[in-house]
N, C-alpha and C. Protein backbone atom coordinates (compact mmCIF):
# COMPACT_ATOMS: atom_id res chain seq x y z
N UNK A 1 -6.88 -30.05 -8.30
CA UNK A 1 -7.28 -30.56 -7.01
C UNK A 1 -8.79 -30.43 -6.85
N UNK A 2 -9.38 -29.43 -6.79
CA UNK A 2 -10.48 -29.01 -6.73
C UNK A 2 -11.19 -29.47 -8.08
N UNK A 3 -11.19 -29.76 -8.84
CA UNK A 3 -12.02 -30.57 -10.48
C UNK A 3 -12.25 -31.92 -9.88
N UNK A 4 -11.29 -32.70 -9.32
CA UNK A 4 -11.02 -34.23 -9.27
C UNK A 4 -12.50 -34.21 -7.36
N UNK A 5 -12.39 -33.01 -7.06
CA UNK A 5 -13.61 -33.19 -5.52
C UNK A 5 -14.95 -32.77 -6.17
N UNK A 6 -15.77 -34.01 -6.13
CA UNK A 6 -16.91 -33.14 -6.10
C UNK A 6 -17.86 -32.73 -5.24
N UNK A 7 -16.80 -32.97 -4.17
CA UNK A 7 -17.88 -32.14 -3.05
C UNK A 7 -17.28 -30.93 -2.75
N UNK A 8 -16.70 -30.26 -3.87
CA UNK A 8 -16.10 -29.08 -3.36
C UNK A 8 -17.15 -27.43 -3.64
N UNK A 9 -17.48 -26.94 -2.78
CA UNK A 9 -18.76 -26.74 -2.95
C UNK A 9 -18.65 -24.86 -3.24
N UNK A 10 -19.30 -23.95 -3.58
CA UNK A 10 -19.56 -22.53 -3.98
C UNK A 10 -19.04 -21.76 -2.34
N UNK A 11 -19.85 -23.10 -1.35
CA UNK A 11 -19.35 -22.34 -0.18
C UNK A 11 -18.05 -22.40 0.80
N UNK A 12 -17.71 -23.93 0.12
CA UNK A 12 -16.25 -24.35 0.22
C UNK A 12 -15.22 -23.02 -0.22
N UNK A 13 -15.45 -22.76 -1.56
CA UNK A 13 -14.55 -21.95 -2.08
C UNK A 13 -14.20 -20.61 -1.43
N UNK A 14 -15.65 -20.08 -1.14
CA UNK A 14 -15.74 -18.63 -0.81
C UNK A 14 -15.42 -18.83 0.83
N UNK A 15 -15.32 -19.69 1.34
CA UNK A 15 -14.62 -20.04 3.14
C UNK A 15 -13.36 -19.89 2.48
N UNK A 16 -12.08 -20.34 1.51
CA UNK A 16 -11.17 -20.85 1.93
C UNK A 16 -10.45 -19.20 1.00
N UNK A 17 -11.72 -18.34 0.18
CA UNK A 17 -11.21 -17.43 -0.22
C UNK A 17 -10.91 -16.56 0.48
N UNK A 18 -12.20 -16.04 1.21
CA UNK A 18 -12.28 -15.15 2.01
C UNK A 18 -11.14 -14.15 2.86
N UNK A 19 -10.11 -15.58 3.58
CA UNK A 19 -8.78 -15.14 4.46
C UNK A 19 -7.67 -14.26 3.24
N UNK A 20 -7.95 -15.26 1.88
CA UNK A 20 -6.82 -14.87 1.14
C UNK A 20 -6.86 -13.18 0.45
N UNK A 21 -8.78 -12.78 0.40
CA UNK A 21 -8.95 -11.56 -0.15
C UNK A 21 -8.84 -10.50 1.36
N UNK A 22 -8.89 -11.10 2.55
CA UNK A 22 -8.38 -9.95 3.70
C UNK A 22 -7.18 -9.65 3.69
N UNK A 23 -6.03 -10.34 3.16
CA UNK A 23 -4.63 -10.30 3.27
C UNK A 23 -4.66 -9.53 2.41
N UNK A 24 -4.83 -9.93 1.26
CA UNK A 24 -4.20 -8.77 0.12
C UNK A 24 -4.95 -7.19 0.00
N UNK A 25 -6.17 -7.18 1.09
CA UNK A 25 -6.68 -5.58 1.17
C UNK A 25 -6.45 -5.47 2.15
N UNK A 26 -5.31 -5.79 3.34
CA UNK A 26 -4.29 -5.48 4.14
C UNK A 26 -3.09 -4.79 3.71
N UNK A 27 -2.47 -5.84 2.86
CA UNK A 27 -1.25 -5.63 1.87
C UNK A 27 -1.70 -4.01 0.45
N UNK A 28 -2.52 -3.91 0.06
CA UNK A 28 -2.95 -2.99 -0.48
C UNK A 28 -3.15 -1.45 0.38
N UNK A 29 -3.50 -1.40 1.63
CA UNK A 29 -3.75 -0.80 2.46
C UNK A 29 -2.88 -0.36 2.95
N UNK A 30 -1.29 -0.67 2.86
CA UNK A 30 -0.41 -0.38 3.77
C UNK A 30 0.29 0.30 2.26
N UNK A 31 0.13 -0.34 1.37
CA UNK A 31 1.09 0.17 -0.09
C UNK A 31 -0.26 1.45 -0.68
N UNK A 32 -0.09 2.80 0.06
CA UNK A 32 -0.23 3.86 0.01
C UNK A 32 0.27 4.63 -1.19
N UNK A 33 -0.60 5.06 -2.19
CA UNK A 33 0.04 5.94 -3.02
C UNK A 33 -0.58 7.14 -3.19
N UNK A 34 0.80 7.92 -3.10
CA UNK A 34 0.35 9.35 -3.09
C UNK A 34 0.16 10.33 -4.09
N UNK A 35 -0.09 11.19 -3.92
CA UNK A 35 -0.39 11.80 -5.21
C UNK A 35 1.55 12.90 -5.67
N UNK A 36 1.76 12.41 -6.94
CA UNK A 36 2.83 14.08 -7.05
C UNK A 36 3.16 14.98 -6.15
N UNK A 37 1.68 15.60 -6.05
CA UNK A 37 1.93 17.13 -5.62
C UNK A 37 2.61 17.01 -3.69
N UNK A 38 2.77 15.94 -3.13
CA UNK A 38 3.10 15.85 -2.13
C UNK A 38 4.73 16.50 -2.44
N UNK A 39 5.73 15.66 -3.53
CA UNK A 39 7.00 16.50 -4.39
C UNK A 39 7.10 17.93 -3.76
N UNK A 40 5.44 19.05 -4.38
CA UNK A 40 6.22 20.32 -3.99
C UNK A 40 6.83 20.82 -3.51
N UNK A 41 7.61 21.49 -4.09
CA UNK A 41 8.05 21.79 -2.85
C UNK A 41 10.05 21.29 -2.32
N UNK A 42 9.58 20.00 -2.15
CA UNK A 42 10.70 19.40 -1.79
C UNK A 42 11.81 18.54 -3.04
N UNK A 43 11.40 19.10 -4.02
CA UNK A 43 12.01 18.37 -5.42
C UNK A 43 12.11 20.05 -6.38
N UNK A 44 13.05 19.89 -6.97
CA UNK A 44 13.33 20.99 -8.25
C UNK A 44 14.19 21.61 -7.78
N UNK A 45 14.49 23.11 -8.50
CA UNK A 45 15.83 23.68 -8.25
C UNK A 45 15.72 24.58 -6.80
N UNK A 46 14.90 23.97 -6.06
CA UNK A 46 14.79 24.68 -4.58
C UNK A 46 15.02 23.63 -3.45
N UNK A 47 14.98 22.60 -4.39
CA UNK A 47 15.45 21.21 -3.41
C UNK A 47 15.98 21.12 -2.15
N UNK A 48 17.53 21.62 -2.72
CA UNK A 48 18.28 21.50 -1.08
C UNK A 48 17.44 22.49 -0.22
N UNK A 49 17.40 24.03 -0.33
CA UNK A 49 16.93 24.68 0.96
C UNK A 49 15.44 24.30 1.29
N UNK A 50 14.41 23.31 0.42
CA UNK A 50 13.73 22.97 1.33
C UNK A 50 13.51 21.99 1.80
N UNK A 51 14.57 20.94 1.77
CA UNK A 51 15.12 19.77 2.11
C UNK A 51 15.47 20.34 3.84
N UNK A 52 16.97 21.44 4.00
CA UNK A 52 17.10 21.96 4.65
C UNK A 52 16.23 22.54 5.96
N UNK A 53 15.13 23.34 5.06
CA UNK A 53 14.40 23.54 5.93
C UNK A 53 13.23 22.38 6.54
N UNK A 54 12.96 21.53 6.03
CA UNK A 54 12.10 20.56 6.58
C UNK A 54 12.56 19.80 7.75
N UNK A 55 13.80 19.74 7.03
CA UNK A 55 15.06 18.82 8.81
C UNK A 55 14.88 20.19 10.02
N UNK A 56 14.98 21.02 9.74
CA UNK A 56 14.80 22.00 10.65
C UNK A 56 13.83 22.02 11.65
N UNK A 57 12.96 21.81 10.91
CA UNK A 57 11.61 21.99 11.66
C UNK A 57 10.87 20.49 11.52
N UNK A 58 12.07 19.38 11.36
CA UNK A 58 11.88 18.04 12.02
C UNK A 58 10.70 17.08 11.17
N UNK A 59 10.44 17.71 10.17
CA UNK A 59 9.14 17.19 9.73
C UNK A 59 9.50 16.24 8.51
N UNK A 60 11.00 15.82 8.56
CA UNK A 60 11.26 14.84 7.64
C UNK A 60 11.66 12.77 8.11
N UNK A 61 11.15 12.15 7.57
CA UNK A 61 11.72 11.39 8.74
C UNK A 61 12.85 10.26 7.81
N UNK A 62 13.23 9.98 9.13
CA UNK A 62 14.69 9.03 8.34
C UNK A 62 14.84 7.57 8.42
């Protein structure tokens, strides 16, 4: 599409890019990654009681 215009211009492009690179460092922004060590704790052979205790004190969410 854009080969066959030649009035399609450096500033054409970077207008019609622009919206498409805010979306995806929206979409990037919301897909959060955490590190492991957040696990401690709540994973291994102590699992359930601090599974247990986190519902307790509400700080797990569902």
């Amino acid at each position: 599409m854009w080969l066959n215009d030649d009035d399609f211009t450096t500033a054409d492009f970077q207008a019609m890019r622009a919206p498409i690179v805010k979306r995806m460092k929206e979409r990037q922004r919301q897909t959060v990654r955490r590190p492991v060590v957040v696990l401690k704790g709540i994973a291994g052979p102590e699992a359930e009681a601090n599974w247990k205790r986190l519902e307790e004190a509400g700080t797990t969410r569902a």
